[in-house]
PDB file of N, CA and C in Angstrom:
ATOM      1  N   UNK A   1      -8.749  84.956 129.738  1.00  0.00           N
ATOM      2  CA  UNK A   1      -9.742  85.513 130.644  1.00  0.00           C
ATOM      3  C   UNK A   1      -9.145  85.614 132.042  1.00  0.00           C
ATOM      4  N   UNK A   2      -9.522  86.650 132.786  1.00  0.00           N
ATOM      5  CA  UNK A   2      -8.775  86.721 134.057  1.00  0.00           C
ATOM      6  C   UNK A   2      -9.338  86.527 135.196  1.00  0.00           C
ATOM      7  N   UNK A   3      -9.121  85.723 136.264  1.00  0.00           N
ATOM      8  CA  UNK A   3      -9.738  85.029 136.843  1.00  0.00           C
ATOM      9  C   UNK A   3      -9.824  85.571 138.295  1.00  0.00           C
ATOM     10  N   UNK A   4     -10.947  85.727 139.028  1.00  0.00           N
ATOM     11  CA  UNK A   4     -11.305  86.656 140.093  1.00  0.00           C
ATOM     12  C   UNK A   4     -11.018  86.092 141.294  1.00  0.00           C
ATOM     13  N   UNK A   5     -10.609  86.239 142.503  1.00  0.00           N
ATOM     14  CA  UNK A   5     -10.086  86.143 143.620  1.00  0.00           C
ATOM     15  C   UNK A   5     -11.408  85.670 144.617  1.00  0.00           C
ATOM     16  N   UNK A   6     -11.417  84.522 144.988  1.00  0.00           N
ATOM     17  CA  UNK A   6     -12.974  84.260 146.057  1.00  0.00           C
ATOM     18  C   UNK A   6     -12.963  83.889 147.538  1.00  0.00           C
ATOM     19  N   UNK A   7     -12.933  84.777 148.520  1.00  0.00           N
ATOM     20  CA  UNK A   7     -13.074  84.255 149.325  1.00  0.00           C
ATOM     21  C   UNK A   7     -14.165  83.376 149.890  1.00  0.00           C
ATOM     22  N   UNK A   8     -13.687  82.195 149.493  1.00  0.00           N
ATOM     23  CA  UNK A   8     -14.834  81.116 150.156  1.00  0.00           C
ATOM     24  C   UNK A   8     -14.858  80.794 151.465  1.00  0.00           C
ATOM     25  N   UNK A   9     -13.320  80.839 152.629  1.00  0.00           N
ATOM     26  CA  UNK A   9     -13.319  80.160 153.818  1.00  0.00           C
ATOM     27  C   UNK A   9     -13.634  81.140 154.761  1.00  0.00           C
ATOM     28  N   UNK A  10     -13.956  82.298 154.408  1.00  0.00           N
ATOM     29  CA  UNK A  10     -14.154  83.570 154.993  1.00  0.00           C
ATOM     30  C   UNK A  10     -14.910  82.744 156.411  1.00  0.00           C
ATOM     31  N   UNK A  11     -16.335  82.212 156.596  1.00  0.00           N
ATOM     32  CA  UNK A  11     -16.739  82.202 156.957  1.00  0.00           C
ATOM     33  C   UNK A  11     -17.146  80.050 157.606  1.00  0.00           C
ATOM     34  N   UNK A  12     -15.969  79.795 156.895  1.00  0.00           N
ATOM     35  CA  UNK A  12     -15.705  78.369 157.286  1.00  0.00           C
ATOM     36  C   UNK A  12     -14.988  77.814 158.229  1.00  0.00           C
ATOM     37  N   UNK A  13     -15.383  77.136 158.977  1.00  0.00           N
ATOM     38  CA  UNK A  13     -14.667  76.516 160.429  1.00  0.00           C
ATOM     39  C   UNK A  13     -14.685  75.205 160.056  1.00  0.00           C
ATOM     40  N   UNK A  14     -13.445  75.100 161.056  1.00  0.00           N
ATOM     41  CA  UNK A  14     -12.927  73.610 160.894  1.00  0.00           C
ATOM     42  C   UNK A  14     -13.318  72.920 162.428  1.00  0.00           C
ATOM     43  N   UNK A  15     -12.841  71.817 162.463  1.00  0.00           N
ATOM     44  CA  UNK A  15     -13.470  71.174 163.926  1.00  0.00           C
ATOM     45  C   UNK A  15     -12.179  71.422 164.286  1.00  0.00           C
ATOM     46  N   UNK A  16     -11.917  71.901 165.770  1.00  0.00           N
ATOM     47  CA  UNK A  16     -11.014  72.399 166.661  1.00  0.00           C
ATOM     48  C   UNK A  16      -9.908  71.821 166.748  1.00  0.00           C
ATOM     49  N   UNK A  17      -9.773  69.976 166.854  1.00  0.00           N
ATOM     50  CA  UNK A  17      -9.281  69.234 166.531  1.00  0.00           C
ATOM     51  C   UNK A  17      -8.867  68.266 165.267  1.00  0.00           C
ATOM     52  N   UNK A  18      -9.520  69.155 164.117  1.00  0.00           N
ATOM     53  CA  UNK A  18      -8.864  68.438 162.930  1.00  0.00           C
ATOM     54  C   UNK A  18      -7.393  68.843 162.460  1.00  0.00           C
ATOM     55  N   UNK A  19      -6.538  67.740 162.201  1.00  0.00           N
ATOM     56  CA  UNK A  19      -5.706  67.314 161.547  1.00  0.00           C
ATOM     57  C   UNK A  19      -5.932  66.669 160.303  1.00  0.00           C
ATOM     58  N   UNK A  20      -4.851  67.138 159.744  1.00  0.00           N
ATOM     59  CA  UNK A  20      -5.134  66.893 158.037  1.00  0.00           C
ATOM     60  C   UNK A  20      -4.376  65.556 157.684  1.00  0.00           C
ATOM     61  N   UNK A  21      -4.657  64.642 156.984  1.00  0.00           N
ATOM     62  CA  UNK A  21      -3.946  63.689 156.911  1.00  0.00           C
ATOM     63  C   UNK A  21      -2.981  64.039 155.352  1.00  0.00           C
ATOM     64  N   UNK A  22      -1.523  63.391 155.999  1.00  0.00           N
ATOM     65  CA  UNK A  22      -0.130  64.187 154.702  1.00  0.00           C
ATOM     66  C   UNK A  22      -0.896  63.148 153.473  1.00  0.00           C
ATOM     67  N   UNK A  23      -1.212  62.165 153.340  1.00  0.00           N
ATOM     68  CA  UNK A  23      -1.539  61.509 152.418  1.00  0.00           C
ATOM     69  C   UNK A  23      -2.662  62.129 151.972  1.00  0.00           C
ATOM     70  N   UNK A  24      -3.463  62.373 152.436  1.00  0.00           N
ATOM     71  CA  UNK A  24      -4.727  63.185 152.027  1.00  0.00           C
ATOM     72  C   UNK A  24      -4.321  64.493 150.726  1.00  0.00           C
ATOM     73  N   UNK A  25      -3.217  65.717 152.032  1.00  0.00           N
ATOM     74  CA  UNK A  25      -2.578  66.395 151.190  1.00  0.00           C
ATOM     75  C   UNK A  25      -2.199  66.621 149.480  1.00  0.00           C
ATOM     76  N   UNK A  26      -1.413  65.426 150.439  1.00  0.00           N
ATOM     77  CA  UNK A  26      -0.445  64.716 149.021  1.00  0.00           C
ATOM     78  C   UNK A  26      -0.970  64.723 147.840  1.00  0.00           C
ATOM     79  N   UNK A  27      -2.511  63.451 147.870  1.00  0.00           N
ATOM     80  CA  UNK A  27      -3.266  63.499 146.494  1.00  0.00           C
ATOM     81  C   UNK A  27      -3.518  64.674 146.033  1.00  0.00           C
ATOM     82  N   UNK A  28      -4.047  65.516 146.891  1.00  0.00           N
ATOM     83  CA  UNK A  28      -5.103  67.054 146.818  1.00  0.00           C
ATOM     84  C   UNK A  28      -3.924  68.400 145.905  1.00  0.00           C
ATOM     85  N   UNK A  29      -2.662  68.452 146.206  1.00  0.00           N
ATOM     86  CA  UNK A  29      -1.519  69.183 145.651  1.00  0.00           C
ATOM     87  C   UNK A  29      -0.989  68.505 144.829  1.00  0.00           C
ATOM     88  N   UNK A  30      -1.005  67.203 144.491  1.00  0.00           N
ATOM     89  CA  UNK A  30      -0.429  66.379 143.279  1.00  0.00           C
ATOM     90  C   UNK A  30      -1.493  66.466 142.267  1.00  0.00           C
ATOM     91  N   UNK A  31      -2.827  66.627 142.087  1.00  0.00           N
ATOM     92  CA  UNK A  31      -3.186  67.023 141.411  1.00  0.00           C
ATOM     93  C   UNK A  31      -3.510  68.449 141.029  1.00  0.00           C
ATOM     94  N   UNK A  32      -3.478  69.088 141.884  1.00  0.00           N
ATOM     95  CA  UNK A  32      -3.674  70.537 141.332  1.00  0.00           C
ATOM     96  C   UNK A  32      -2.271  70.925 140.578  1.00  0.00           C
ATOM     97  N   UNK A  33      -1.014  70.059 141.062  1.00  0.00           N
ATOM     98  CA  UNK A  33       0.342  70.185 140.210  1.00  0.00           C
ATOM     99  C   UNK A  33      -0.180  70.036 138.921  1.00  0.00           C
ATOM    100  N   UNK A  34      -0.475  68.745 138.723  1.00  0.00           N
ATOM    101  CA  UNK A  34      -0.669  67.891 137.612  1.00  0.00           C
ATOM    102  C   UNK A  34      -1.615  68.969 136.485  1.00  0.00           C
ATOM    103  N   UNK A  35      -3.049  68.826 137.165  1.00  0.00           N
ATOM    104  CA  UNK A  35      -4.042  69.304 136.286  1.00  0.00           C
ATOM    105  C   UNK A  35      -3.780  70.589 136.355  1.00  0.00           C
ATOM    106  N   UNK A  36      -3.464  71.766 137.337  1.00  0.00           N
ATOM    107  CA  UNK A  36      -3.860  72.769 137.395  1.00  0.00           C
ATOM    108  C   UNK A  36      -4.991  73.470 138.461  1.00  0.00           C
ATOM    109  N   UNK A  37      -5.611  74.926 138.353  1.00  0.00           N
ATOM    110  CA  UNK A  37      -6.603  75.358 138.770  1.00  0.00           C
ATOM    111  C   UNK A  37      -7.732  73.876 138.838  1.00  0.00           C
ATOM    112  N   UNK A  38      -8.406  73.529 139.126  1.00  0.00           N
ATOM    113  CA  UNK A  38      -9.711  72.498 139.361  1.00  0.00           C
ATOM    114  C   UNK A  38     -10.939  73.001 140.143  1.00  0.00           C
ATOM    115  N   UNK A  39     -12.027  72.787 139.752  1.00  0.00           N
ATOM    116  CA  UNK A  39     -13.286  73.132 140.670  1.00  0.00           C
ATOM    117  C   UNK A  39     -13.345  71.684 141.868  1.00  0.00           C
ATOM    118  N   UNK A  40     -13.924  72.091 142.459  1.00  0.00           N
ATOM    119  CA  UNK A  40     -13.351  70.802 143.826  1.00  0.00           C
ATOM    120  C   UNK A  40     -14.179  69.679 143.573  1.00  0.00           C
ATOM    121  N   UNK A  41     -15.293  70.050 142.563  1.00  0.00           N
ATOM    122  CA  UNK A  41     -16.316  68.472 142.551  1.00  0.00           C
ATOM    123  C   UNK A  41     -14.765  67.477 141.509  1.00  0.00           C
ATOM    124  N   UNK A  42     -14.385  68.248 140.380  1.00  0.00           N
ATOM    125  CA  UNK A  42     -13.096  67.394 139.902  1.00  0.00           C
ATOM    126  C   UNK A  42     -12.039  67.266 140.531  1.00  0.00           C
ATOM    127  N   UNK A  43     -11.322  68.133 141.221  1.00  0.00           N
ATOM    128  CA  UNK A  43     -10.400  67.920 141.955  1.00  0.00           C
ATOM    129  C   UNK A  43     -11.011  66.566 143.393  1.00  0.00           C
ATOM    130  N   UNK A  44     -12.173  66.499 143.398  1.00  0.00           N
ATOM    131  CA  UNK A  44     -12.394  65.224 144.355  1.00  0.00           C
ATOM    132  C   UNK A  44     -12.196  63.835 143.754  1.00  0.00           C
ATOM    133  N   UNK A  45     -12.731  63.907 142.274  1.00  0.00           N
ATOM    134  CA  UNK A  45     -12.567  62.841 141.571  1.00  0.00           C
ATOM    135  C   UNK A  45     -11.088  62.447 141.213  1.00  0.00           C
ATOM    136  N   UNK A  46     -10.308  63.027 140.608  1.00  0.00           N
ATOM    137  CA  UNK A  46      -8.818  63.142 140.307  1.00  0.00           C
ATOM    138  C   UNK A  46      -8.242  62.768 141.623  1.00  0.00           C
ATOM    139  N   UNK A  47      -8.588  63.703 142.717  1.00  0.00           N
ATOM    140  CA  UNK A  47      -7.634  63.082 143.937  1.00  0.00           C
ATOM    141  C   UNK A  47      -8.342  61.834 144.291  1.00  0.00           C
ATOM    142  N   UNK A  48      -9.414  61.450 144.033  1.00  0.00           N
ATOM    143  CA  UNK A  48     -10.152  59.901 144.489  1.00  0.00           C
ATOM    144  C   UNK A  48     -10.489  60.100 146.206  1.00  0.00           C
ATOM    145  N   UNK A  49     -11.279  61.156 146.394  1.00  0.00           N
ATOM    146  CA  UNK A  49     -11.337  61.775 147.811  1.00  0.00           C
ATOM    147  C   UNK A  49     -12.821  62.082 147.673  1.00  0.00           C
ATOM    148  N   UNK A  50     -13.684  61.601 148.852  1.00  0.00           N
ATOM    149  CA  UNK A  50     -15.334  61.908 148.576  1.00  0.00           C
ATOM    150  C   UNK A  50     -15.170  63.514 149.064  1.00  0.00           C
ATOM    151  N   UNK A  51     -16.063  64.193 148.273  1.00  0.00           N
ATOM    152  CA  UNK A  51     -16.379  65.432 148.531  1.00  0.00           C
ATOM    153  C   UNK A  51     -16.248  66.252 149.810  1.00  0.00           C
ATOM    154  N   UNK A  52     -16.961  65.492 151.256  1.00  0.00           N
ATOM    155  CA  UNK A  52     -16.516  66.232 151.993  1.00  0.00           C
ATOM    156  C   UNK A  52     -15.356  66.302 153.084  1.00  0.00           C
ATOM    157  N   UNK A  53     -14.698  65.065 152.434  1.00  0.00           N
ATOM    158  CA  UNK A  53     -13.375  64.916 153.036  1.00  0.00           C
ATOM    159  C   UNK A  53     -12.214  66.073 152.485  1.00  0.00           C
ATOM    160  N   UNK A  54     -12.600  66.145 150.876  1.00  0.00           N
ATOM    161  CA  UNK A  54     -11.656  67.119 149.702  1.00  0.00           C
ATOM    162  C   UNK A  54     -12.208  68.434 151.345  1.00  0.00           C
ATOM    163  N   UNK A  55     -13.066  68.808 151.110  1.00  0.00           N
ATOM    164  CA  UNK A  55     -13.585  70.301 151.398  1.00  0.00           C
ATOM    165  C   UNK A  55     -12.438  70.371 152.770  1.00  0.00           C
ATOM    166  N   UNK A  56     -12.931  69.698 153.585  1.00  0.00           N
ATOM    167  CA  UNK A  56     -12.221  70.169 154.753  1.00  0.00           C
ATOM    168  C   UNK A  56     -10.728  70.286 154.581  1.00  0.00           C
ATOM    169  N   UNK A  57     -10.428  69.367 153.886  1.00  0.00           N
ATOM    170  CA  UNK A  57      -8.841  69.672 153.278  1.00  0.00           C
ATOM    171  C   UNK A  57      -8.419  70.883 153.204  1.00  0.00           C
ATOM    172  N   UNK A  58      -9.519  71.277 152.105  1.00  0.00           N
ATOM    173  CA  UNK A  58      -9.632  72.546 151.205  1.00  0.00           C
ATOM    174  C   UNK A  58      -9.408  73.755 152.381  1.00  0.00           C
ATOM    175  N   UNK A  59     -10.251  73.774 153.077  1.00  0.00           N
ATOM    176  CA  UNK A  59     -10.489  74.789 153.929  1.00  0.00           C
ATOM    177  C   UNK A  59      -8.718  75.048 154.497  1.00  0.00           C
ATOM    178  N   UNK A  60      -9.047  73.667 155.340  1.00  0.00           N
ATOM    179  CA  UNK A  60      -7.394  73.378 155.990  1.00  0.00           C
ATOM    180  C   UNK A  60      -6.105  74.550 155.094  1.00  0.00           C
ATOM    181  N   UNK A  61      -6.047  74.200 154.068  1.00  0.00           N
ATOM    182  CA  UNK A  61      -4.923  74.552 152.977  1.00  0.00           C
ATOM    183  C   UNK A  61      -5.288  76.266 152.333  1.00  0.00           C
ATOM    184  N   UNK A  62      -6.533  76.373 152.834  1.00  0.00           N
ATOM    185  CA  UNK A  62      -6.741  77.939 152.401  1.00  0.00           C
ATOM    186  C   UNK A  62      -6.484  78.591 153.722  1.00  0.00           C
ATOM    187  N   UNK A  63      -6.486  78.189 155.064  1.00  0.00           N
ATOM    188  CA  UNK A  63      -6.277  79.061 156.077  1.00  0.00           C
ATOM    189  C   UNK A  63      -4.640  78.432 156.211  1.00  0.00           C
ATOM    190  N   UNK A  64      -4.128  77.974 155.528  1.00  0.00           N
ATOM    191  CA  UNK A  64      -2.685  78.016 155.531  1.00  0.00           C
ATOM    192  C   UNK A  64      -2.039  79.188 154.898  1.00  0.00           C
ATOM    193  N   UNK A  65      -2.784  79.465 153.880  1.00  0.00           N
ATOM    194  CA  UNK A  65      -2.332  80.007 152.315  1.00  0.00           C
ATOM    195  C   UNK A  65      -1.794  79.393 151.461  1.00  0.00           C
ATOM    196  N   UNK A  66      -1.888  77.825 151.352  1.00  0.00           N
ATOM    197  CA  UNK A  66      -1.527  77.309 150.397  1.00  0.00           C
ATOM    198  C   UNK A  66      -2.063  76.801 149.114  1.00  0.00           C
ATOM    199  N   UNK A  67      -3.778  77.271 149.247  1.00  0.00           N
ATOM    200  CA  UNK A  67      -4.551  77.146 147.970  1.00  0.00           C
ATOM    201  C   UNK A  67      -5.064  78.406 148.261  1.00  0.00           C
ATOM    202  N   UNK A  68      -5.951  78.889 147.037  1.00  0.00           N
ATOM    203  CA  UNK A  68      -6.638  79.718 147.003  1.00  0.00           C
ATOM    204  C   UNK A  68      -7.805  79.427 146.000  1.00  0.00           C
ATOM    205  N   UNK A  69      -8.851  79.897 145.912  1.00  0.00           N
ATOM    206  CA  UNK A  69     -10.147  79.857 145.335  1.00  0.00           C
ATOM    207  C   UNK A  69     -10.559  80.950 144.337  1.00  0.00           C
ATOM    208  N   UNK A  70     -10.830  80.487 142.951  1.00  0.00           N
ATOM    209  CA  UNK A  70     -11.109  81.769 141.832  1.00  0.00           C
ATOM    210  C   UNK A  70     -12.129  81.458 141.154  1.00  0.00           C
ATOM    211  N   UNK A  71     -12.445  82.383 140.517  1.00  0.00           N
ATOM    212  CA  UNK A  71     -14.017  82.280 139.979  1.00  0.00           C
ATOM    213  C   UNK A  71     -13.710  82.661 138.593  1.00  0.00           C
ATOM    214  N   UNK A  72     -13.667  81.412 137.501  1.00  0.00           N
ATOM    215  CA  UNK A  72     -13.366  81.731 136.392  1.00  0.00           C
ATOM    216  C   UNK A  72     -14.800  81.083 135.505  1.00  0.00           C
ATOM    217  N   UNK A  73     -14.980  81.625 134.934  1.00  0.00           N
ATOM    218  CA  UNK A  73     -16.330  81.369 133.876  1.00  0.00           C
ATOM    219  C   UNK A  73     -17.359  80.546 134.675  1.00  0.00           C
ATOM    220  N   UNK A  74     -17.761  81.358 135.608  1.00  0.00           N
ATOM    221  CA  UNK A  74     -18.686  80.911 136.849  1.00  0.00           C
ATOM    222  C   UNK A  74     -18.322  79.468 137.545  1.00  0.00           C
ATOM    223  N   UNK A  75     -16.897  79.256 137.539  1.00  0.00           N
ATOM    224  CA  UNK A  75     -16.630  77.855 138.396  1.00  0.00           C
ATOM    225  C   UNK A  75     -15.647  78.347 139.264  1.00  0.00           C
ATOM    226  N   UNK A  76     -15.896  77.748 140.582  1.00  0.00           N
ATOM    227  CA  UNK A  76     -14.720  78.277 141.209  1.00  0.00           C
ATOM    228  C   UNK A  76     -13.957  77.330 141.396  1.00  0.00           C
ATOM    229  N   UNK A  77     -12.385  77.220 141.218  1.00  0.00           N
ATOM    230  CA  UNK A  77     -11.248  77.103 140.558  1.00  0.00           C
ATOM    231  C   UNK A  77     -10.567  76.965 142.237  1.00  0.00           C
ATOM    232  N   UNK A  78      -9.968  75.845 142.544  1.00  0.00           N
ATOM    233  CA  UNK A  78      -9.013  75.933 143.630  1.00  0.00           C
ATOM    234  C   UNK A  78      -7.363  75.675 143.176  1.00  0.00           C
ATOM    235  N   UNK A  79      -6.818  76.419 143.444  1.00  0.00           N
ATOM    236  CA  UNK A  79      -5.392  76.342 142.512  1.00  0.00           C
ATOM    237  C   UNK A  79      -3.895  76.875 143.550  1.00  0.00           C
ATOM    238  N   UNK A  80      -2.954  76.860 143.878  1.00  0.00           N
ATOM    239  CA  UNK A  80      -1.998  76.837 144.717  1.00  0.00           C
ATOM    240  C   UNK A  80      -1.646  78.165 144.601  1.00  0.00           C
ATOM    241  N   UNK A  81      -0.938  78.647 145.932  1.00  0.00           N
ATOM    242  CA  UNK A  81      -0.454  80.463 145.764  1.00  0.00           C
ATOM    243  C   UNK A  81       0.802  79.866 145.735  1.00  0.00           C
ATOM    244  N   UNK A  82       1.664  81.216 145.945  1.00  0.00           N
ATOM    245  CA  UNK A  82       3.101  80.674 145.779  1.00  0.00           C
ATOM    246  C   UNK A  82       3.661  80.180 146.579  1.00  0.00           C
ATOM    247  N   UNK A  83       3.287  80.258 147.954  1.00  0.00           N
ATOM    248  CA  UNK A  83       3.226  79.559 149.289  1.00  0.00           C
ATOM    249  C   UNK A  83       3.433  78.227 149.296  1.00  0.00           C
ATOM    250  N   UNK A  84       1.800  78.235 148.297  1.00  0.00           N
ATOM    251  CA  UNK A  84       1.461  76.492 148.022  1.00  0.00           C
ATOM    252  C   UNK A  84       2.525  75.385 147.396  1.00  0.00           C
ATOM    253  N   UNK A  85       3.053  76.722 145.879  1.00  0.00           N
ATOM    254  CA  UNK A  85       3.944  75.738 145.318  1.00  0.00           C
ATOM    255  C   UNK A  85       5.699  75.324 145.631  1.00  0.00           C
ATOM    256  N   UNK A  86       5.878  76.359 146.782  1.00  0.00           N
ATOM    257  CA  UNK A  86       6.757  76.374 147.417  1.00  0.00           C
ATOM    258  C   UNK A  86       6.764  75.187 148.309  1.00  0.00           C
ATOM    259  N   UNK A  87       5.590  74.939 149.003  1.00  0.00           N
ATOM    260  CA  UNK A  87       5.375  73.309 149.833  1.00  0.00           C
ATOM    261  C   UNK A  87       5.253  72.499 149.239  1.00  0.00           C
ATOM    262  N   UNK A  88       4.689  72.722 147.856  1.00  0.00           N
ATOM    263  CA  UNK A  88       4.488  71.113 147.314  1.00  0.00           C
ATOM    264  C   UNK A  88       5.279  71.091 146.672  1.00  0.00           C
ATOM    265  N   UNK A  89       6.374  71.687 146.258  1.00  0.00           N
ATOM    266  CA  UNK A  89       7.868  71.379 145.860  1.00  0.00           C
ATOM    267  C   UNK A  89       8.650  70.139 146.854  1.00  0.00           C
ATOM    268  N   UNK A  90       8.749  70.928 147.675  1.00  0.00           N
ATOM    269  CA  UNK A  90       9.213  70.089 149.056  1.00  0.00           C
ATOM    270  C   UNK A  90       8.441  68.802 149.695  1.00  0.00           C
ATOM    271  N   UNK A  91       7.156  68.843 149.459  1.00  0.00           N
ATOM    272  CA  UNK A  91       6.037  68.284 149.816  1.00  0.00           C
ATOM    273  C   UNK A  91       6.525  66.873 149.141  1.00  0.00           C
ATOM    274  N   UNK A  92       6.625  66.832 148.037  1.00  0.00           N
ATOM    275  CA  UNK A  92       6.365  65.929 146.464  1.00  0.00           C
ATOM    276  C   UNK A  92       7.449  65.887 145.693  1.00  0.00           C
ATOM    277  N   UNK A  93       8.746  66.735 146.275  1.00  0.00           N
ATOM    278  CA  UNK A  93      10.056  67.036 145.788  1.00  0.00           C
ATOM    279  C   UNK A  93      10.411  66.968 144.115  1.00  0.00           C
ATOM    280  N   UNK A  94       9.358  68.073 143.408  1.00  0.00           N
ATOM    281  CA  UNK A  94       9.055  67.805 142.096  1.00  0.00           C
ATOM    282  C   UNK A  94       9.514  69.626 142.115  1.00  0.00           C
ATOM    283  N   UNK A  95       9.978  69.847 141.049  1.00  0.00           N
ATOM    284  CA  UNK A  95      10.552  71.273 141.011  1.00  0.00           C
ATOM    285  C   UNK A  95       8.934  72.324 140.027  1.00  0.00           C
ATOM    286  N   UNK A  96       8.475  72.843 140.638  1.00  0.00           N
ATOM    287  CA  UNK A  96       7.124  73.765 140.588  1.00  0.00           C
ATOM    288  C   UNK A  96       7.513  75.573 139.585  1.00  0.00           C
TER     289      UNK A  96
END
């Protein structure tokens, strides 16, 4: 099944002064390595990150271009561009 392109951060702001913490990162791209595509309520659980700490992450890493958001069998799916797996190569020094 082929999975549709979502802009979710279209319209999402971050606080002016947030910084992302690398450990934070870290969990959040080590599992999307691991598992794959994830909807973010699992990808919160897997990374062991409460929900709206994951999100702002999330946001963070989509106005990077290093995740992106898809809508596959009505879940939307946060999963790495090539951007992404290009950093979390380096990131996590695991070959992607």
């Amino acid at each position: 099944m082929r999975s549709k392109h979502v802009d979710i951060i279209k319209d999402k702001k971050l606080e002016s002064d947030f910084e992302p913490s690398m450990k934070t990162l870290s969990r959040i791209l080590k599992s999307i390595t691991d598992k794959g595509p994830e909807p973010k309520t699992i990808l919160s659980v897997n990374a062991n990150l409460n929900y709206s700490r994951l999100a702002k992450h999330i946001v963070w890493l989509e106005k990077k271009g290093l995740v992106e958001s898809t809508l596959e069998k009505s879940q939307i799916k946060v999963g790495l561009t090539k951007k992404g797996r290009e950093f979390t190569s380096t990131l996590l020094d695991v070959d992607l």
